[in-house]
Protein backbone atom coordinates (compact mmCIF):
# COMPACT_ATOMS: atom_id res chain seq x y z
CA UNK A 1 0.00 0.00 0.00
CA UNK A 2 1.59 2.86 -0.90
CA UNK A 3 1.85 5.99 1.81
CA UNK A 4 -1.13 8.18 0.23
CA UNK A 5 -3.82 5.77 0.01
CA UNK A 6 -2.82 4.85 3.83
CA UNK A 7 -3.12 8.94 4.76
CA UNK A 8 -6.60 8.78 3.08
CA UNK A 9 -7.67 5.60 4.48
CA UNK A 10 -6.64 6.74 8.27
CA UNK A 11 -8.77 10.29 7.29
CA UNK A 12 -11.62 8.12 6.64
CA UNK A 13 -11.55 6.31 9.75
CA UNK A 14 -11.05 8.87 12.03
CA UNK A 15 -13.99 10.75 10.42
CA UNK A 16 -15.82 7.91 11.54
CA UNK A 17 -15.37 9.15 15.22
CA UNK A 18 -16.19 12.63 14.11
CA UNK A 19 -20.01 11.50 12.53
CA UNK A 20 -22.52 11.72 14.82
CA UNK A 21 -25.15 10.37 12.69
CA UNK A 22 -25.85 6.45 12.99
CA UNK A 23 -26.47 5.83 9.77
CA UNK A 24 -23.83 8.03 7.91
CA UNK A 25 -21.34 6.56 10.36
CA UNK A 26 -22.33 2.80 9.80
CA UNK A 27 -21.72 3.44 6.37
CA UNK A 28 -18.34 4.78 6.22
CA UNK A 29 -17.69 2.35 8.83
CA UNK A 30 -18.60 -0.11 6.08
CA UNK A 31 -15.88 1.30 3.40
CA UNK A 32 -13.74 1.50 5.65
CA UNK A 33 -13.52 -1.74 7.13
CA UNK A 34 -13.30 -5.20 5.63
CA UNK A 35 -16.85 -7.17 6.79
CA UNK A 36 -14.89 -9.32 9.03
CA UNK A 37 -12.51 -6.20 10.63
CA UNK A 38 -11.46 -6.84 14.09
CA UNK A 39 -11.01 -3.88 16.19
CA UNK A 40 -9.61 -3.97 19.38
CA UNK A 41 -8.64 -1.59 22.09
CA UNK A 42 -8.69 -1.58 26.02
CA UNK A 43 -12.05 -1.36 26.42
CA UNK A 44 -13.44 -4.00 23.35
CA UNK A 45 -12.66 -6.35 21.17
CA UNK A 46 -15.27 -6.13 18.60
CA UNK A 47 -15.79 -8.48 15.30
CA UNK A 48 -17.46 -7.64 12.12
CA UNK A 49 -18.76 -4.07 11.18
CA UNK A 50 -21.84 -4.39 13.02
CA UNK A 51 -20.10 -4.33 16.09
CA UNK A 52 -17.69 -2.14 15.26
CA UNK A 53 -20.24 0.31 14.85
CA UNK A 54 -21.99 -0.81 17.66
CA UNK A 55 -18.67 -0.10 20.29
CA UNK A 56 -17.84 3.47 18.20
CA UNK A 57 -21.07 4.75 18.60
CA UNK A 58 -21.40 3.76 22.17
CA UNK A 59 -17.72 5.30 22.91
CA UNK A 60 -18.48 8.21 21.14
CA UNK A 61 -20.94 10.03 23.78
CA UNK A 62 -18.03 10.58 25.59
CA UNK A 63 -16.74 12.63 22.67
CA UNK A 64 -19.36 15.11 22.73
CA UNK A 65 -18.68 18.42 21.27
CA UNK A 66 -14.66 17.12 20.36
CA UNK A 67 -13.00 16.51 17.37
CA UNK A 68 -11.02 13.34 16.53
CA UNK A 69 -7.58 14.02 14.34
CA UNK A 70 -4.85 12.00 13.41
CA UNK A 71 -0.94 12.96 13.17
CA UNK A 72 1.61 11.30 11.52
CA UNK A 73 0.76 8.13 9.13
CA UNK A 74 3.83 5.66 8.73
CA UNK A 75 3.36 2.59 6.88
CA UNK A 76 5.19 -0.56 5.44
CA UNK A 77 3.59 -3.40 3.67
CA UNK A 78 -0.04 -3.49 4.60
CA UNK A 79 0.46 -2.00 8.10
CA UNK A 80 0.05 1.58 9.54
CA UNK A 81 0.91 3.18 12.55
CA UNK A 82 -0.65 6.61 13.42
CA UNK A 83 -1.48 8.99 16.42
CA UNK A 84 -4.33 10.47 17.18
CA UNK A 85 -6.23 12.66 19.74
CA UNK A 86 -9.34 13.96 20.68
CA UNK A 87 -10.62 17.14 22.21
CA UNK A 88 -12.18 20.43 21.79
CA UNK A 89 -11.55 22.50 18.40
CA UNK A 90 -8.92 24.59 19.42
CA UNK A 91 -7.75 23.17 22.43
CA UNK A 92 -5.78 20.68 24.13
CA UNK A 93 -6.15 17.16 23.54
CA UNK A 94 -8.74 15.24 25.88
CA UNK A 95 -7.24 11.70 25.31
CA UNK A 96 -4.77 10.59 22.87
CA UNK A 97 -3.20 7.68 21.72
CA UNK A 98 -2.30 5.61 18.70
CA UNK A 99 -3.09 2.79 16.35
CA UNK A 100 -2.08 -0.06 14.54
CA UNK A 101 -3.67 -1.56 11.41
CA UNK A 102 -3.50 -3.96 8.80
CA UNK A 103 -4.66 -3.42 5.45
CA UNK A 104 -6.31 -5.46 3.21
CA UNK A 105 -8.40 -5.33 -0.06
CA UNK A 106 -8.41 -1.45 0.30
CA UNK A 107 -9.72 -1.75 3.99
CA UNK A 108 -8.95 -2.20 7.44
CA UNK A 109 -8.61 -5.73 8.57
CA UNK A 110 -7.29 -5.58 11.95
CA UNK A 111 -6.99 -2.95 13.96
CA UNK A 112 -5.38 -2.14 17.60
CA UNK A 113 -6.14 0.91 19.45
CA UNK A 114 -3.73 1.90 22.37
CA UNK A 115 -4.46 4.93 24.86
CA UNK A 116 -1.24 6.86 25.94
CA UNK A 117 -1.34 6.23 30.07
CA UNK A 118 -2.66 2.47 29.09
């Protein structure tokens, strides 16, 4: 995978945690992610896009009124490493951590969130 389709992929997923709308955010979950994606962070381990979208829209309550970016994208092969954080436009971060994912097809596979103080 070369390094700009990997910045665009990442983009899409965190928009995911910026859409507050079910639907809309089930669906991009759904380009995102391969149908049998495994996510899987401290709090979940979650199989399948249904339940991805299940855990992210349950999590994301406690994102009210934040904004999810990403920094840095690196990338070899089919995996990708990238921060990200979350918190109020123009502010400090609330939380941040990073990620690991594998592609494949064009979508996330596997993914493995990690919390920085976890």
């Amino acid at each position: 995978m070369d390094a700009q389709t990997a910045v665009e992929l990442v983009g899409k997923y965190i928009s995911i945690w910026n859409t507050a709308e079910k639907r809309s955010r089930q669906s991009l979950i759904e380009s995102t992610f391969t149908p049998d994606a495994v996510y899987v962070d401290p709090n979940v381990t979650a199989t399948g896009t249904t339940e991805i979208g299940k855990y992210i829209g349950d999590a994301s309550w406690n994102f009210v009124g934040m904004h999810f970016t990403h920094g840095t994208v690196l990338t070899h092969h089919d995996l990708v490493h990238f921060t990200w954080q979350v918190g109020p436009i123009g502010g400090p971060p609330a939380v941040s951590g990073y990620d690991v994912a594998l592609f494949e097809g064009g979508g996330i596979t596997r993914l493995y969130g990690f919390f920085n103080g976890h």
